[in-house]
C-alpha atoms as a PDB file:
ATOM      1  CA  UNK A   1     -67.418 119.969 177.980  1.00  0.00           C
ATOM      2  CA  UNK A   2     -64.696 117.951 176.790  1.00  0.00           C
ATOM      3  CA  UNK A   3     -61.031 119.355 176.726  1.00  0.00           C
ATOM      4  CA  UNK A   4     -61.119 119.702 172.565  1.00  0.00           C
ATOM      5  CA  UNK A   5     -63.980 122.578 172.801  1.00  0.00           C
ATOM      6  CA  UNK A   6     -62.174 124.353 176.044  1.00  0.00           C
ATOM      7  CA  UNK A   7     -59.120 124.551 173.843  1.00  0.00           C
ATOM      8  CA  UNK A   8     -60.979 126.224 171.017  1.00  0.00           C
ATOM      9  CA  UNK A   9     -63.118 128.088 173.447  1.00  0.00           C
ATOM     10  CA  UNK A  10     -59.287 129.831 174.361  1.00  0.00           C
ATOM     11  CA  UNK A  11     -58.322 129.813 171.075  1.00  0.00           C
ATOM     12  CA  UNK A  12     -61.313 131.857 170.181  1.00  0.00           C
ATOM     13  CA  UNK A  13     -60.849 134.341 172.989  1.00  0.00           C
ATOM     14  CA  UNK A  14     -57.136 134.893 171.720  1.00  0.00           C
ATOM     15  CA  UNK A  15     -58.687 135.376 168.227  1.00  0.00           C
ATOM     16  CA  UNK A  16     -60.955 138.336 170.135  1.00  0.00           C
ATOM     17  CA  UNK A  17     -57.809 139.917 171.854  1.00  0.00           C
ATOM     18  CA  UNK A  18     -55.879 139.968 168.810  1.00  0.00           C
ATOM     19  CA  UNK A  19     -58.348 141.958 166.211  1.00  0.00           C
ATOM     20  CA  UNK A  20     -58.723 145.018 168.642  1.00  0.00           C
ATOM     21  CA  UNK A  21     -57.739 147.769 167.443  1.00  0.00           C
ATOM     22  CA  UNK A  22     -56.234 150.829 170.166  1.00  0.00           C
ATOM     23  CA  UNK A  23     -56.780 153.733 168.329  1.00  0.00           C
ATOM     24  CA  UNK A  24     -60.356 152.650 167.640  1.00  0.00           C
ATOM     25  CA  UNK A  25     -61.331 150.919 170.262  1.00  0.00           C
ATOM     26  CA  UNK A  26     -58.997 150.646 173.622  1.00  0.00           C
ATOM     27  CA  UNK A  27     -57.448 153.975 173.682  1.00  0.00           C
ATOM     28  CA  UNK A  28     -60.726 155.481 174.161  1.00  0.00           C
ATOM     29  CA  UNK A  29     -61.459 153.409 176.708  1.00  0.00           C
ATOM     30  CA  UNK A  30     -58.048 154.084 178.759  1.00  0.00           C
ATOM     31  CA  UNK A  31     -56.841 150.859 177.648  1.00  0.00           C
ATOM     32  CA  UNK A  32     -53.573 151.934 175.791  1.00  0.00           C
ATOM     33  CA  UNK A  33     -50.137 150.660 176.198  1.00  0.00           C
ATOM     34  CA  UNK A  34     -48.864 153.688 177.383  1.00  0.00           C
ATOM     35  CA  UNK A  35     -50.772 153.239 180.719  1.00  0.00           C
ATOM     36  CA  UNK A  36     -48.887 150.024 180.958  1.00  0.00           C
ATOM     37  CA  UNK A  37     -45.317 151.717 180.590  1.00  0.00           C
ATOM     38  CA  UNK A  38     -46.391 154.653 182.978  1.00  0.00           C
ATOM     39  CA  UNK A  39     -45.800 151.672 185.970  1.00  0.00           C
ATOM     40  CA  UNK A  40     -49.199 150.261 185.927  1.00  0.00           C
ATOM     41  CA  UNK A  41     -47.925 146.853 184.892  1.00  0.00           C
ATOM     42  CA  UNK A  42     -48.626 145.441 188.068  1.00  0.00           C
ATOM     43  CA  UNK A  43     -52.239 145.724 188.330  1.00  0.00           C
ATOM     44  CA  UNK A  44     -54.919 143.617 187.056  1.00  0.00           C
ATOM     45  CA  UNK A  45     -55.702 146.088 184.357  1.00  0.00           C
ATOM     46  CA  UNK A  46     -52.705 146.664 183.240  1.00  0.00           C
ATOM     47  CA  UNK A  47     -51.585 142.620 182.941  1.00  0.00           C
ATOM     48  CA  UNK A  48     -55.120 142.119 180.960  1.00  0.00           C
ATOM     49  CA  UNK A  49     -53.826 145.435 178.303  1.00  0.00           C
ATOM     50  CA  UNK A  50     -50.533 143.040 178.373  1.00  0.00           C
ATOM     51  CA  UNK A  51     -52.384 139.732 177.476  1.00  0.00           C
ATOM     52  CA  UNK A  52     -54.030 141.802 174.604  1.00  0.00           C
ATOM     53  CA  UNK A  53     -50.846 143.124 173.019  1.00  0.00           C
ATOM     54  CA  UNK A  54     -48.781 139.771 173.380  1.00  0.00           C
ATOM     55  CA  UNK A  55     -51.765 138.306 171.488  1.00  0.00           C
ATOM     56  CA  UNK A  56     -51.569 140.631 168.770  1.00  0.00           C
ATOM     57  CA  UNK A  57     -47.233 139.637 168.287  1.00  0.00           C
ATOM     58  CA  UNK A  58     -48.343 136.608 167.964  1.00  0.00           C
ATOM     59  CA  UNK A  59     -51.111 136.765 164.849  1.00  0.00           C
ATOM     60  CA  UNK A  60     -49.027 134.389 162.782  1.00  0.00           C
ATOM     61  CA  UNK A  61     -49.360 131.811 165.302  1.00  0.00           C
ATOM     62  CA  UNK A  62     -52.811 132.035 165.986  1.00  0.00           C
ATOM     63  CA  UNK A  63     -53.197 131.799 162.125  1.00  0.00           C
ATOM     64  CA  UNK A  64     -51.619 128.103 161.997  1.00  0.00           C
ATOM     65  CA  UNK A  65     -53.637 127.385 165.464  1.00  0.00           C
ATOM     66  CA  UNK A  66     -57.044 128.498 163.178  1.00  0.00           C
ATOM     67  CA  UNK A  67     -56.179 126.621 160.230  1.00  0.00           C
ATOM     68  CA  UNK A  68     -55.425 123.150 162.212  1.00  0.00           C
ATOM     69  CA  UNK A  69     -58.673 123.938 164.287  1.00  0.00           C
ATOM     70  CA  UNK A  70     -60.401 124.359 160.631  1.00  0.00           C
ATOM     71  CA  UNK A  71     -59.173 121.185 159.008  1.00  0.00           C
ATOM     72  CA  UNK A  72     -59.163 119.287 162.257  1.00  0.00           C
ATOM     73  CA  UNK A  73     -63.509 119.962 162.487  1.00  0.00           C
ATOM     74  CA  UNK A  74     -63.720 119.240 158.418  1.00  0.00           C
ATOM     75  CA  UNK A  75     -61.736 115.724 158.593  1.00  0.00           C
ATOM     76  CA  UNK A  76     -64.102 115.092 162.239  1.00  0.00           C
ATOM     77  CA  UNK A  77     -67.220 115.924 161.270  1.00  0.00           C
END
């Protein structure tokens, strides 16, 4: 596994974190944000509900990352 497809193998996982929706999906679950505010930040669980909400500030970002990954595989082959 070379260090290109680890990259995209991340940037794929960020993709994952960033379409979740939390009324559909994490608040039922008892993965909200307001379990982070209530002083859970600490924990494991709630530094993994963090990673999930920082990636979904960050959309724009991962939009440019997606695009260069696109035209990056069309002009390699």
């Amino acid at each position: 596994m070379g260090l290109w497809t680890l990259l995209e193998g991340f940037l794929l996982l960020a993709n994952a974190f960033a379409i979740l929706n939390e009324d559909r999906f994490l608040a039922p679950r008892g993965w909200s944000f307001s379990e982070v505010s209530a002083g859970k930040a600490k924990s494991l669980k709630g530094q993994i509900i963090g990673l999930i909400y920082a990636t979904q500030y960050f959309r724009f970002p991962l939009i440019l990352l997606n695009t260069l990954c696109i035209v990056v595989k069309l002009v390699s082959g």
